[in-house]
Protein backbone atom coordinates (compact mmCIF):
# COMPACT_ATOMS: atom_id res chain seq x y z
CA UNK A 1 118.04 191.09 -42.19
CA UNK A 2 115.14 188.69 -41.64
CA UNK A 3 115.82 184.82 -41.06
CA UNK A 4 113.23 183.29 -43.61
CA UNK A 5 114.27 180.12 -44.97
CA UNK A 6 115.54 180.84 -49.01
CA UNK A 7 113.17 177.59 -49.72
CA UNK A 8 109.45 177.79 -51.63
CA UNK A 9 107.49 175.04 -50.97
CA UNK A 10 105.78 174.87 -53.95
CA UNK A 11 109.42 174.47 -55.52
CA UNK A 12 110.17 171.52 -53.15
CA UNK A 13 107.01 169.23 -54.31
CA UNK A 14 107.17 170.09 -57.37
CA UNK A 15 110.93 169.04 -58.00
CA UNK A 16 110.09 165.90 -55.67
CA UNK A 17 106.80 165.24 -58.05
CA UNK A 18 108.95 165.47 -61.34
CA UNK A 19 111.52 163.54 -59.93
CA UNK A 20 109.13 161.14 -58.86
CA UNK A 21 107.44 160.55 -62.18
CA UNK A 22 110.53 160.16 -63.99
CA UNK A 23 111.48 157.27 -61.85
CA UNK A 24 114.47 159.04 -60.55
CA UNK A 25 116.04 156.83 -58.24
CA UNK A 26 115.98 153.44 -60.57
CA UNK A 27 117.70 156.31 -63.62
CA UNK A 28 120.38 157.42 -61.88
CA UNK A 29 121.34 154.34 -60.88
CA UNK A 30 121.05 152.84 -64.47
CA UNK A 31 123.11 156.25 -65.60
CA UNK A 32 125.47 156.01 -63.02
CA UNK A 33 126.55 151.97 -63.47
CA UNK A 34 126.51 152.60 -67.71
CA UNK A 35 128.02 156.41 -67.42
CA UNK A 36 125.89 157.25 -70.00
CA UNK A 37 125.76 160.73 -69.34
CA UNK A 38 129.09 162.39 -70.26
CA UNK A 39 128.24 165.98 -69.89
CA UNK A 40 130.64 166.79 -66.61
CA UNK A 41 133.89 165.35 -69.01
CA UNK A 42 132.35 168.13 -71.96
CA UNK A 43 131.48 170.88 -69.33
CA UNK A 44 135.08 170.23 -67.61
CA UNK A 45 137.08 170.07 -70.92
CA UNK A 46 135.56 173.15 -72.30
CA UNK A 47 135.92 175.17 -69.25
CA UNK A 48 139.39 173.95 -68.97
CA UNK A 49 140.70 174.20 -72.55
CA UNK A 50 138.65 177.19 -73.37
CA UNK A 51 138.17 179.63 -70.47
CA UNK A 52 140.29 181.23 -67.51
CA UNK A 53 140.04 179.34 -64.30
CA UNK A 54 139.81 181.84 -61.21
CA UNK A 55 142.90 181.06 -59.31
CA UNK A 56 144.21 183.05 -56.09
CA UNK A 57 147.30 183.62 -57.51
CA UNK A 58 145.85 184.81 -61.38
CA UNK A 59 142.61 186.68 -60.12
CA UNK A 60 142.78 186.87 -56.41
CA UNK A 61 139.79 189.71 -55.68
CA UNK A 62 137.66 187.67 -57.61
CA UNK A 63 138.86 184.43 -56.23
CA UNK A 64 138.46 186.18 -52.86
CA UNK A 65 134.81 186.98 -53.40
CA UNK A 66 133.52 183.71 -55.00
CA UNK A 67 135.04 182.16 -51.56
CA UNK A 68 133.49 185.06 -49.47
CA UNK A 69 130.18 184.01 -51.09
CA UNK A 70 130.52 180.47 -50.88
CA UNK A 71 131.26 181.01 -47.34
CA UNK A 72 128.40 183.41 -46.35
CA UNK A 73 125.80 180.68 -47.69
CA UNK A 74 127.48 177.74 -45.76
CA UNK A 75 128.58 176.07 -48.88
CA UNK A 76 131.16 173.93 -48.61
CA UNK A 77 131.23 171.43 -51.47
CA UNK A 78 134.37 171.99 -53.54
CA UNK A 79 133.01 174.96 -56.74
CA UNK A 80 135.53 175.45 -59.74
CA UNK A 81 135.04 179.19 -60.69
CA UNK A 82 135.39 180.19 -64.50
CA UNK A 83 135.23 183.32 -66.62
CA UNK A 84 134.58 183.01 -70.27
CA UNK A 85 135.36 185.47 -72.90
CA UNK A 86 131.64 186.28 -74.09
CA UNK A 87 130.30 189.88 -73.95
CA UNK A 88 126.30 187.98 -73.07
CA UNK A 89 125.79 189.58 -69.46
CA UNK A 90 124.98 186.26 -68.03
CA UNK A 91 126.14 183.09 -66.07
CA UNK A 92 125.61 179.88 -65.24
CA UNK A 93 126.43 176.93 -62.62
CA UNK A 94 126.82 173.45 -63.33
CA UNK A 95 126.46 170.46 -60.93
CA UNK A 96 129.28 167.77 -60.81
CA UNK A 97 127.86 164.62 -61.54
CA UNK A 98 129.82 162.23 -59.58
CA UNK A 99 130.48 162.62 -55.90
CA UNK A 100 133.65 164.32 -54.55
CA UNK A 101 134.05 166.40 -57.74
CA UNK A 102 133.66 169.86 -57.93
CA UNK A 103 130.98 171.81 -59.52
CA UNK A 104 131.43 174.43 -61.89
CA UNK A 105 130.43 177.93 -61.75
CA UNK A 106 130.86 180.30 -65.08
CA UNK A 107 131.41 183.71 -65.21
CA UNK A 108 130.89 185.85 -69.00
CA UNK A 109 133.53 188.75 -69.39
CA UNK A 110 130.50 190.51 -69.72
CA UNK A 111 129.43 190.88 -66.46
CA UNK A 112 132.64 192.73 -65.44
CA UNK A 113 132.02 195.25 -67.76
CA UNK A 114 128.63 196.31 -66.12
CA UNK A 115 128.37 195.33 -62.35
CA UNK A 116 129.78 196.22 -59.44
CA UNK A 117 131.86 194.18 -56.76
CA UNK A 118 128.48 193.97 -54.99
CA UNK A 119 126.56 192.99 -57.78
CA UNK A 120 128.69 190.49 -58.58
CA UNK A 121 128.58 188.69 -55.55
CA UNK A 122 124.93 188.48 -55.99
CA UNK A 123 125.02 186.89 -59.64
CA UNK A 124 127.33 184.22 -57.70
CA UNK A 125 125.00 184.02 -54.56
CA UNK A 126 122.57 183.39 -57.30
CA UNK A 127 124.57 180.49 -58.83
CA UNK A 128 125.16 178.69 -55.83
CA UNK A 129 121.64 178.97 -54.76
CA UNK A 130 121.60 176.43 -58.20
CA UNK A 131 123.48 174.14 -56.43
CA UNK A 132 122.44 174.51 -52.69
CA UNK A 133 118.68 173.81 -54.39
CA UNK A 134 120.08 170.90 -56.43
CA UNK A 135 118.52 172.07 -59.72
CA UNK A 136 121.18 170.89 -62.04
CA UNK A 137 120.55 167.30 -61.01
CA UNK A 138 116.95 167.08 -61.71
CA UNK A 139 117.74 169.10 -64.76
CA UNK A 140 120.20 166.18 -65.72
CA UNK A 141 117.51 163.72 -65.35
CA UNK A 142 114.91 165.58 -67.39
CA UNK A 143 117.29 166.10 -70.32
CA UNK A 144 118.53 162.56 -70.12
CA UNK A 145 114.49 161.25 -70.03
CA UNK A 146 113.48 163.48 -72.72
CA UNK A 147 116.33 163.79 -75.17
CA UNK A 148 115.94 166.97 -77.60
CA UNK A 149 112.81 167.07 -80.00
CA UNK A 150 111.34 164.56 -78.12
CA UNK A 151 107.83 164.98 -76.81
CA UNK A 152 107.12 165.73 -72.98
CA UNK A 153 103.42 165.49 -72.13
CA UNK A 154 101.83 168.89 -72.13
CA UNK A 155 101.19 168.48 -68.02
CA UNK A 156 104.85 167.79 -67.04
CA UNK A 157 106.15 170.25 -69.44
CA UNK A 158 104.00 172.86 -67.67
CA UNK A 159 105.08 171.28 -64.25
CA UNK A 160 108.90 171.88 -65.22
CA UNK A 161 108.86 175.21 -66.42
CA UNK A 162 106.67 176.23 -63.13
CA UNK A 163 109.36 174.50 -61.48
CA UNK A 164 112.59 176.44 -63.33
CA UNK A 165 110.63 179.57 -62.65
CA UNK A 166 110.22 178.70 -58.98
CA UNK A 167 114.24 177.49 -59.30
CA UNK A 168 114.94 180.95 -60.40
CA UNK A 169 113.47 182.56 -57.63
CA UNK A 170 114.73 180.27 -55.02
CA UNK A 171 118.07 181.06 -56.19
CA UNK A 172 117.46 184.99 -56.79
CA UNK A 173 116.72 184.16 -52.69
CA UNK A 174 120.95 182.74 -51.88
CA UNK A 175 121.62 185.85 -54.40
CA UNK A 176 120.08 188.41 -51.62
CA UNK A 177 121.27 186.73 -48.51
CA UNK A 178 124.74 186.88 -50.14
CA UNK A 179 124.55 190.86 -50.43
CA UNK A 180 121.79 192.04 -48.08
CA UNK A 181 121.24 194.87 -50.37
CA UNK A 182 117.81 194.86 -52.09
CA UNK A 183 118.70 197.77 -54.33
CA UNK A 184 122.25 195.86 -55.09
CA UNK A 185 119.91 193.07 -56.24
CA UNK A 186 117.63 195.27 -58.28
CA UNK A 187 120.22 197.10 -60.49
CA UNK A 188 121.75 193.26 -61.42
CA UNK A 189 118.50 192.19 -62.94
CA UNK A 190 117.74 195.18 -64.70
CA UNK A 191 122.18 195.37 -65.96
CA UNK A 192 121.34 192.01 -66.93
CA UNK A 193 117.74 192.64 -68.98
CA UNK A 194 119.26 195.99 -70.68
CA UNK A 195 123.13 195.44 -70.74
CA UNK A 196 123.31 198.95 -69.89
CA UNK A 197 125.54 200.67 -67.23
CA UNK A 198 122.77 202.25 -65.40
CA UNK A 199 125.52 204.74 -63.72
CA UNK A 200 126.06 205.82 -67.41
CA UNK A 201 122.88 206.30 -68.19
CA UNK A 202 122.29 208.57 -64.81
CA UNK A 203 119.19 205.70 -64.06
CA UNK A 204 118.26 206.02 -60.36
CA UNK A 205 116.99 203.32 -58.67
CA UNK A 206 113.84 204.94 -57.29
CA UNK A 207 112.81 204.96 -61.59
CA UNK A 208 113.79 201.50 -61.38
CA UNK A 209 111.67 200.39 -58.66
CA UNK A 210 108.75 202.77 -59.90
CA UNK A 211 109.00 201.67 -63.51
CA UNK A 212 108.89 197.99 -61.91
CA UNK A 213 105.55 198.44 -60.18
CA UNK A 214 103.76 199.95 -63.42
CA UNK A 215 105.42 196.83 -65.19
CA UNK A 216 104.16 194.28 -62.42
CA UNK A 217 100.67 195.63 -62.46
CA UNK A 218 100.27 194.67 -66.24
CA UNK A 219 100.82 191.09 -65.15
CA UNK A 220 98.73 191.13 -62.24
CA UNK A 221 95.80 192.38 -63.74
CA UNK A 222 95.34 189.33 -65.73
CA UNK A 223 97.39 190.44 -69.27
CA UNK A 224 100.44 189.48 -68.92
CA UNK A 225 102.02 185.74 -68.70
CA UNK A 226 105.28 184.04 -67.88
CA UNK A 227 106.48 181.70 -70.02
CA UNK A 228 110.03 181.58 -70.31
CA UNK A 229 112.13 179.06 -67.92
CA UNK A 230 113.21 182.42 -65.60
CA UNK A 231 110.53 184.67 -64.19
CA UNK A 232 109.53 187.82 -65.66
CA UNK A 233 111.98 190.55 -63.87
CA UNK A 234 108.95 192.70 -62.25
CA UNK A 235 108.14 189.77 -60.44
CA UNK A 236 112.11 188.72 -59.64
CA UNK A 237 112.24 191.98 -58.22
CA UNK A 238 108.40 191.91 -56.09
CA UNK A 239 109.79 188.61 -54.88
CA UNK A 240 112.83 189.27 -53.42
CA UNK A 241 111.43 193.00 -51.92
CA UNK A 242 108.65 190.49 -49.93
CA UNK A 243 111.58 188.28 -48.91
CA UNK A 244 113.83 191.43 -48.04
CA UNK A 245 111.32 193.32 -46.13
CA UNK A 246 108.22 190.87 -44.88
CA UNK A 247 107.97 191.22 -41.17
CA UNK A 248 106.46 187.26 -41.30
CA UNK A 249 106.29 184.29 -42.66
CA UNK A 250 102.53 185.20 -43.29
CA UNK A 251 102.77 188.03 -45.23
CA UNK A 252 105.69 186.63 -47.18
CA UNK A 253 103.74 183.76 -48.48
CA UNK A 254 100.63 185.85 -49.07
CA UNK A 255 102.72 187.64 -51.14
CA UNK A 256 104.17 184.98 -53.05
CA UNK A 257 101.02 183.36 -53.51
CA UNK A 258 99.94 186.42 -55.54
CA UNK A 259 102.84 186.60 -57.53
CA UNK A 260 102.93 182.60 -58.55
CA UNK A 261 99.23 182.74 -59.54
CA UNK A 262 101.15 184.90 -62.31
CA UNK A 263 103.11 181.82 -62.68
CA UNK A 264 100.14 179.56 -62.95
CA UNK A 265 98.86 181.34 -65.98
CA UNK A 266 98.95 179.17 -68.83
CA UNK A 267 95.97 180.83 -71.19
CA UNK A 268 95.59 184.52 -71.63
CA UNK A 269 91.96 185.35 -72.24
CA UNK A 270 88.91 185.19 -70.79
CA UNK A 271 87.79 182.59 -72.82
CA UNK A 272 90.57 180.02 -72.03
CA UNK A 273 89.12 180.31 -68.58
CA UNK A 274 85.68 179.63 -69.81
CA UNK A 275 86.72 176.28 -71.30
CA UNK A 276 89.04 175.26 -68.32
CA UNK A 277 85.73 175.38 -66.43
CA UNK A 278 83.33 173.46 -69.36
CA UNK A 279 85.98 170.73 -69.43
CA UNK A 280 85.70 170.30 -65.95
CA UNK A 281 82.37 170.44 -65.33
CA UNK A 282 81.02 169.00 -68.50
CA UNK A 283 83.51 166.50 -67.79
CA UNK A 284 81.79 165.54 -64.24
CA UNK A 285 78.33 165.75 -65.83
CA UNK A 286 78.83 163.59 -68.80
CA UNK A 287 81.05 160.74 -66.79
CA UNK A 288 78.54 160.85 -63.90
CA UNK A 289 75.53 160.48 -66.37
CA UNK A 290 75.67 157.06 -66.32
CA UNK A 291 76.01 156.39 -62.31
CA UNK A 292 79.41 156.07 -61.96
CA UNK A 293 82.56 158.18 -63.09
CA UNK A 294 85.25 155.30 -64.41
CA UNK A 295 89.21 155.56 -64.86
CA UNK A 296 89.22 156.28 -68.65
CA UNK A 297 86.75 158.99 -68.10
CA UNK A 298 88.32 160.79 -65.57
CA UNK A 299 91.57 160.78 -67.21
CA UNK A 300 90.51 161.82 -70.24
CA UNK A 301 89.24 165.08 -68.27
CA UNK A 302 92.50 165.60 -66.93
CA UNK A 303 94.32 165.09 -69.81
CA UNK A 304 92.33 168.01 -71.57
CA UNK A 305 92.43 169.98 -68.69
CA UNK A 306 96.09 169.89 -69.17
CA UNK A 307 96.60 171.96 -71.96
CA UNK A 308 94.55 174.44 -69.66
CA UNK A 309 95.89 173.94 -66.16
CA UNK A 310 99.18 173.33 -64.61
CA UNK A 311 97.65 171.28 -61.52
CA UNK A 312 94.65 169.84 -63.66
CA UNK A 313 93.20 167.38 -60.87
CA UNK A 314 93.46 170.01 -57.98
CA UNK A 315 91.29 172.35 -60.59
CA UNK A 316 88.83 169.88 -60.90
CA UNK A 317 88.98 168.87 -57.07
CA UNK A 318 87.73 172.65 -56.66
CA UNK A 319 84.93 172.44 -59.27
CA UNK A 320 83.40 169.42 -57.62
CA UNK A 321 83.39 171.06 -54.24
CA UNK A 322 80.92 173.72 -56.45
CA UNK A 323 77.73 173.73 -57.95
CA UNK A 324 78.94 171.60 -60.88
CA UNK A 325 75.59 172.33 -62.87
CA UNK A 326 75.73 176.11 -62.22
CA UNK A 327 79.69 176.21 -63.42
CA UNK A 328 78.49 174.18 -66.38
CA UNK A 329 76.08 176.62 -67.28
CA UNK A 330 78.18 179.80 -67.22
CA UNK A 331 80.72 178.13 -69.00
CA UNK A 332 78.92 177.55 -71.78
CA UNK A 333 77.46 180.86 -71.52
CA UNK A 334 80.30 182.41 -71.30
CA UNK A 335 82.12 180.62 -74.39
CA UNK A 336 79.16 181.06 -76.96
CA UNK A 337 78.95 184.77 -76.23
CA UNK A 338 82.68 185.18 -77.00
CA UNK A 339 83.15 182.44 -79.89
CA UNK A 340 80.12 181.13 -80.99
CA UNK A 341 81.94 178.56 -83.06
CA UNK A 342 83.20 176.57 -80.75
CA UNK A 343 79.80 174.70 -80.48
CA UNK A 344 80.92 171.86 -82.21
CA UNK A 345 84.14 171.77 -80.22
CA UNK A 346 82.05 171.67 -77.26
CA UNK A 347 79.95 168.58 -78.44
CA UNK A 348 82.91 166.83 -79.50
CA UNK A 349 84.45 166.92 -76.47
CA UNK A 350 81.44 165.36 -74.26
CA UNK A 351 80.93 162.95 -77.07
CA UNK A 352 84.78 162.03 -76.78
CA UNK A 353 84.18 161.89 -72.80
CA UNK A 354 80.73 159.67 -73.50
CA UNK A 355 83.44 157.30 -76.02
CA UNK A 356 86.36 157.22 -73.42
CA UNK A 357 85.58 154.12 -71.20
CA UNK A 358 84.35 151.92 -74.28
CA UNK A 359 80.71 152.06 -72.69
CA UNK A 360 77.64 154.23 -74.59
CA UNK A 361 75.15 154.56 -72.05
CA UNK A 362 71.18 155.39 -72.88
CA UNK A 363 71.90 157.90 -70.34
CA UNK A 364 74.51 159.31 -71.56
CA UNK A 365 72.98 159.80 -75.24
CA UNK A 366 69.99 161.39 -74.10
CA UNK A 367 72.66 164.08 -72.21
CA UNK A 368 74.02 164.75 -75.40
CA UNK A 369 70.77 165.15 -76.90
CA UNK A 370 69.80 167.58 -74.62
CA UNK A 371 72.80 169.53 -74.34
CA UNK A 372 72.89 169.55 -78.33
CA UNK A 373 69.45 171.15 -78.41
CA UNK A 374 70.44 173.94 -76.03
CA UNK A 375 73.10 174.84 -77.96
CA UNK A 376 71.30 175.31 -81.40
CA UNK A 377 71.76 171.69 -82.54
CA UNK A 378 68.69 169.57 -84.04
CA UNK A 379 69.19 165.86 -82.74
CA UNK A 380 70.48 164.92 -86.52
CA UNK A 381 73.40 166.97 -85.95
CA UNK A 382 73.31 165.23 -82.40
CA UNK A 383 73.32 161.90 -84.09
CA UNK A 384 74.87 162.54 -86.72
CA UNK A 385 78.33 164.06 -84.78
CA UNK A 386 77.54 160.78 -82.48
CA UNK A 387 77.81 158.61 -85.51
CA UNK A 388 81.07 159.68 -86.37
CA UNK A 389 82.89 159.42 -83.21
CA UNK A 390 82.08 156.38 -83.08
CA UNK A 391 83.10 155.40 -86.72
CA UNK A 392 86.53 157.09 -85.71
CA UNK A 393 87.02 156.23 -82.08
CA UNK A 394 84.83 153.74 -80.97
CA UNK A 395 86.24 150.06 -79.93
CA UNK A 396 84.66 147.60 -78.01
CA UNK A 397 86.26 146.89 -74.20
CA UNK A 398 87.99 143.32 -73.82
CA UNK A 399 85.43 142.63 -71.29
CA UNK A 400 82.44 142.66 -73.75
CA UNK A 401 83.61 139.99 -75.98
CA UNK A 402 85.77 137.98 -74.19
């Protein structure tokens, strides 16, 4: 068995960068002092009241095995095991919120009915890799910051799925170390996907790991997206075969890399692409027409970008290293031969950008003009869509009349 380190980088900012932006620190000390949060009291009452506690003297294999686990990833916080009567094949681990307690890790009857000893100790692996990675807590914070049916900006919410997916993984990671069997780890996601005994069914693994690659292609190829809070299982499965058999740290990440850019797929069409790259460039063109790029401009960019892009500013980082003009062009190109309507859309939006910092510049009319004409548009359109952008959006800055 290789030594890489269970940990994705990408996973590590990205939990530090939510955390960060939800203020974390100052919120769990607010929570903490008002005990606002009451979810471990629930969690502990219903597991308690409602489900069988894995004791050594009630279940002592099982109790045997969650301890063999916890021990094999050098876990030593205190972990209340549970099994619930629910025929779901899943499970789920839950962080204690106050120091010194211990965390809770349930089991669904389920499971029992499909896996084997091995198997289990890799859906338990997987569930402490939850709590080695600390992904309860920021969940905790998230659902405390943004209660249900409350709005989360389009770029975070796109920053905390990447990050549950990237969660998943990481803990998919504790799940392999605690079996070193790849195959063992392969037959629990697909018993899991299918509820199916596979030993039933007479399923080997080789079809398993075949009819994974023909699934895993699909996604690679550009077609297929990930959008649920855990990966799709072809690339569960692709991950943890890099991290089983990788002979370095270089090809492990190389492979990764590949299968996140899955990850990083928010549209699914060749013209979502096409406008990622008009907002950004048409974005640098307009804002720059007038000398100088302000604030309101460029976060009015990002903010459309966002819809588009799960790192918005790093996208438009690499379109200014480019040929901005020549990106532009294709773009637009590329749009109008796929959806020849948008045409408006596309003058709205560098009208919008021309609007954003409360400052119509000469220069910046006679872009749209131009652009406008290129497009099919007589400059009474021009004006005309000009006219009421700025009956709709259009106030005056502070500055300007103060």
């Amino acid at each position: 068995m290789n030594n890489f380190n269970p940990s994705i980088e990408l996973e590590k900012q990205l939990g530090q960068q939510i955390y960060d932006a939800l203020q974390g620190p100052i919120v769990e000390e607010v929570l903490h002092k008002t005990r606002i949060s009451s979810s471990d009291t629930y969690w502990r009452s219903t597991m308690e009241g409602h489900c069988l506690k894995v004791r050594p003297e009630l279940l002592p294999d099982f109790y045997r095995l969650c301890n063999e686990v916890k021990e094999s990833l050098g876990f030593y916080e205190p972990v209340e095991f549970y099994i619930t009567g629910d025929a779901s094949v899943n499970a789920f681990s839950l962080a204690a919120e106050e120091k010194g307690e211990p965390h809770i890790i349930n089991v669904n009857s389920g499971l029992f009915d499909l896996m084997t000893t091995d198997e289990l100790r890799f859906v338990i692996g997987h569930e402490l890799g939850h709590l080695i990675n600390r992904d309860t807590a920021l969940n905790r914070l998230i659902g405390f910051v943004f209660p249900p049916n409350t709005n989360i900006p389009v770029s975070l919410q796109y920053k905390i799925r990447l990050h549950e997916q990237l969660a998943e993984l990481v803990a998919d990671r504790y799940g392999y170390i605690a079996t070193e069997n790849l195959e063992t780890c392969v037959t629990s996601f697909f018993k899991m996907a299918s509820g199916l005994d596979l030993t039933k069914m007479n399923v080997s693994i080789d079809a398993l790991i075949a009819d994974n690659n023909r699934r895993l292609d699909y996604f690679l190829n550009d077609k297929g997206i990930s959008r649920a809070s855990h990966p799709v299982n072809p690339i569960r499965v692709q991950a943890l075969n890099l991290f089983a058999n990788a002979t370095s740290q270089e090809e492990l990440e190389k492979g990764m890399d590949e299968l996140i850019g899955i990850l990083l797929k928010i549209g699914d069409s060749d013209l979502d692409e096409y406008v990622a790259y008009f907002i950004a460039s048409a974005g640098l063109i307009v804002s720059s027409a007038d000398g100088e790029m302000q604030k309101e401009e460029l976060d009015n960019i990002l903010d459309t970008l966002a819809s588009l892009k799960i790192f918005p500013r790093s996208f438009l980082d690499s379109i200014i290293e480019h040929d901005v003009s020549e990106i532009f062009n294709k773009a637009v190109e590329g749009i109008l031969n796929i959806n020849p309507g948008m045409r408006e859309n596309m003058l709205e939006y560098m009208i919008q950008i021309v609007m954003s910092d409360k400052n119509i510049a000469k220069e910046e009319i006679d872009l749209l003009y131009s652009f406008g004409s290129s497009i099919g548009f007589g400059d009474k359109e021009v004006a005309s869509a000009i006219a009421s952008s700025i009956q709709r959006n259009y106030i005056p800055s502070l500055q300007s009349i103060c």
